[in-house]
Protein backbone atom coordinates (compact mmCIF):
# COMPACT_ATOMS: atom_id res chain seq x y z
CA UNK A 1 -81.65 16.71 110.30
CA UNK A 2 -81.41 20.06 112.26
CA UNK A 3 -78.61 22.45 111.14
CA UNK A 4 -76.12 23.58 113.50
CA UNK A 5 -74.60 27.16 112.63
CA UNK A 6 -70.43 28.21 112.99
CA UNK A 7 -69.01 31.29 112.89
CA UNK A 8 -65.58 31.49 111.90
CA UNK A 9 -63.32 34.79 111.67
CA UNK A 10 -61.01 34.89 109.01
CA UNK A 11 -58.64 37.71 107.61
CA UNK A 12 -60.43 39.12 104.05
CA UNK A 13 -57.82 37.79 101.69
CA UNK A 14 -58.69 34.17 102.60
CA UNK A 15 -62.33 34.61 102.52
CA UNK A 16 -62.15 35.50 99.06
CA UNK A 17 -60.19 33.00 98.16
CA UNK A 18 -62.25 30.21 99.63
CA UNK A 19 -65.42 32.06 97.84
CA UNK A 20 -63.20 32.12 94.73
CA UNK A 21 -62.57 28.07 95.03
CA UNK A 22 -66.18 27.30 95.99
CA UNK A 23 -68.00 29.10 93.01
CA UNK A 24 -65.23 27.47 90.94
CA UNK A 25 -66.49 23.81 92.32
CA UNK A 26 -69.98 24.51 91.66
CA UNK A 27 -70.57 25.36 95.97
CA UNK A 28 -72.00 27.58 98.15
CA UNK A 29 -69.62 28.40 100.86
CA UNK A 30 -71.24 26.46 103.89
CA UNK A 31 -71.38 23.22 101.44
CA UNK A 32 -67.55 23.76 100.37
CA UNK A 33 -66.13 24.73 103.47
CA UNK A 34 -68.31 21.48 105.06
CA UNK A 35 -66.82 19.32 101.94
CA UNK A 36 -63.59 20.61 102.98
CA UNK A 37 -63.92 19.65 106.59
CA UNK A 38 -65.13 16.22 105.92
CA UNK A 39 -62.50 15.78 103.41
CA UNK A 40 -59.53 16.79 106.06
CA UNK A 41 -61.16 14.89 108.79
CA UNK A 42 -61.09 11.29 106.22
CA UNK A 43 -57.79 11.96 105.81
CA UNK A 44 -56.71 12.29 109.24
CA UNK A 45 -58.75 9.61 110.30
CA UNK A 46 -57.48 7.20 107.83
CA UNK A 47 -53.41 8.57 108.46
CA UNK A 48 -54.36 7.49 112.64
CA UNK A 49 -55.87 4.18 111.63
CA UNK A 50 -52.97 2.97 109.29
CA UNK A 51 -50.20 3.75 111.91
CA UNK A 52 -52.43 3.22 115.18
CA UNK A 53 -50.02 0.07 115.12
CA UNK A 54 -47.26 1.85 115.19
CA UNK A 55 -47.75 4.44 116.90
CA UNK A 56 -48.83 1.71 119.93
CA UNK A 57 -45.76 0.01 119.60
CA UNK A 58 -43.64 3.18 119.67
CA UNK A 59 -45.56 3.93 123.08
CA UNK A 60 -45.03 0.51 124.14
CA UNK A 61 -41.38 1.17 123.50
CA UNK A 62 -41.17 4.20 125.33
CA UNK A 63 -42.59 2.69 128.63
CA UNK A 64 -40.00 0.33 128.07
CA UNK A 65 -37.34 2.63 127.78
CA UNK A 66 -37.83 4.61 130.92
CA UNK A 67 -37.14 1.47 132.98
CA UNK A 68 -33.86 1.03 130.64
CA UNK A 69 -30.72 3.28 131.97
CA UNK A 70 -30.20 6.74 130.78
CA UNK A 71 -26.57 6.33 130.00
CA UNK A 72 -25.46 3.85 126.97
CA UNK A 73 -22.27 3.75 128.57
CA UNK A 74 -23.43 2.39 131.86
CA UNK A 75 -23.02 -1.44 131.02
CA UNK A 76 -20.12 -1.00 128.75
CA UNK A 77 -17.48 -2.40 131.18
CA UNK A 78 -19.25 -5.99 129.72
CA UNK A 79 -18.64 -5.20 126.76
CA UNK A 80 -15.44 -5.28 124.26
CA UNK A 81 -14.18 -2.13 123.14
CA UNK A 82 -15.33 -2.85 119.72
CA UNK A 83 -18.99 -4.24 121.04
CA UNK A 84 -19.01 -0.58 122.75
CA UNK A 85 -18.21 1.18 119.01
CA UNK A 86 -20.73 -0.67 117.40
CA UNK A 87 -23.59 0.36 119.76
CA UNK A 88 -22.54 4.09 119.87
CA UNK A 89 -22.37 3.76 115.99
CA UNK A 90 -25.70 2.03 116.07
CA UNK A 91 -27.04 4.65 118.74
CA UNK A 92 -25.75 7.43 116.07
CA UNK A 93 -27.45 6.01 113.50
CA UNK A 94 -30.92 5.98 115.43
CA UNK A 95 -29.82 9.50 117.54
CA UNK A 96 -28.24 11.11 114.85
CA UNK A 97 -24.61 12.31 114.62
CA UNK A 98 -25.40 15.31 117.68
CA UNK A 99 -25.79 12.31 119.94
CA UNK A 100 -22.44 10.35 118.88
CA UNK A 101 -20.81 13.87 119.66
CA UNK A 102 -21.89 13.74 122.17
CA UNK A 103 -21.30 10.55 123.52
CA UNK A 104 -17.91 9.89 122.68
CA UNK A 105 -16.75 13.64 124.10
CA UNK A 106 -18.43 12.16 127.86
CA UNK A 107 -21.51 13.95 127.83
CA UNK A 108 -24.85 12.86 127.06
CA UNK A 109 -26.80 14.49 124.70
């Protein structure tokens, strides 16, 4: 297979490290640095796989959303003022304690 050349820049310091770390593992520093690569790409390949499920339902959730209205307190004439203090304290617990502030002062977060 034909060989394809890179040039990287790096700052000194880190080149001798990484020269430092490949003569340690038995490399030359195209073969670690490629190791390296291939190693980080795995990874990241494997991370994108195991949540591609979630990360498609948080997407599908999203384009949900948008169609949802901006303001929990739009509806909350329906509602019971304890139904309403549940859902803000459910919203804080998914928004955080900034958004209950937030919320219960009148403004949205």
């Amino acid at each position: 297979m034909a060989k394809t050349r890179i040039s990287i820049s790096l700052d000194q310091r880190q080149a001798e490290r990484i020269r430092q770390h490949a003569e340690r593992a038995g490399m030359d520093l195209s073969a670690y640095l490629v190791h390296a690569a291939t190693r980080q790409m795995a990874e990241s390949d494997a991370i994108e796989e195991q949540f591609a499920e979630v990360d498609a339902a948080i997407a599908r959730a999203e384009t949900e959303a948008v169609a949802l209205t901006e303001e929990p307190g739009a509806c909350s004439e329906e509602l019971t003022e304890q139904q309403r203090r549940d859902v803000e304290a459910a919203l804080a617990l998914v928004h955080g304690t900034d958004r209950q502030s937030a919320t219960t002062s009148g403004h949205a977060g």
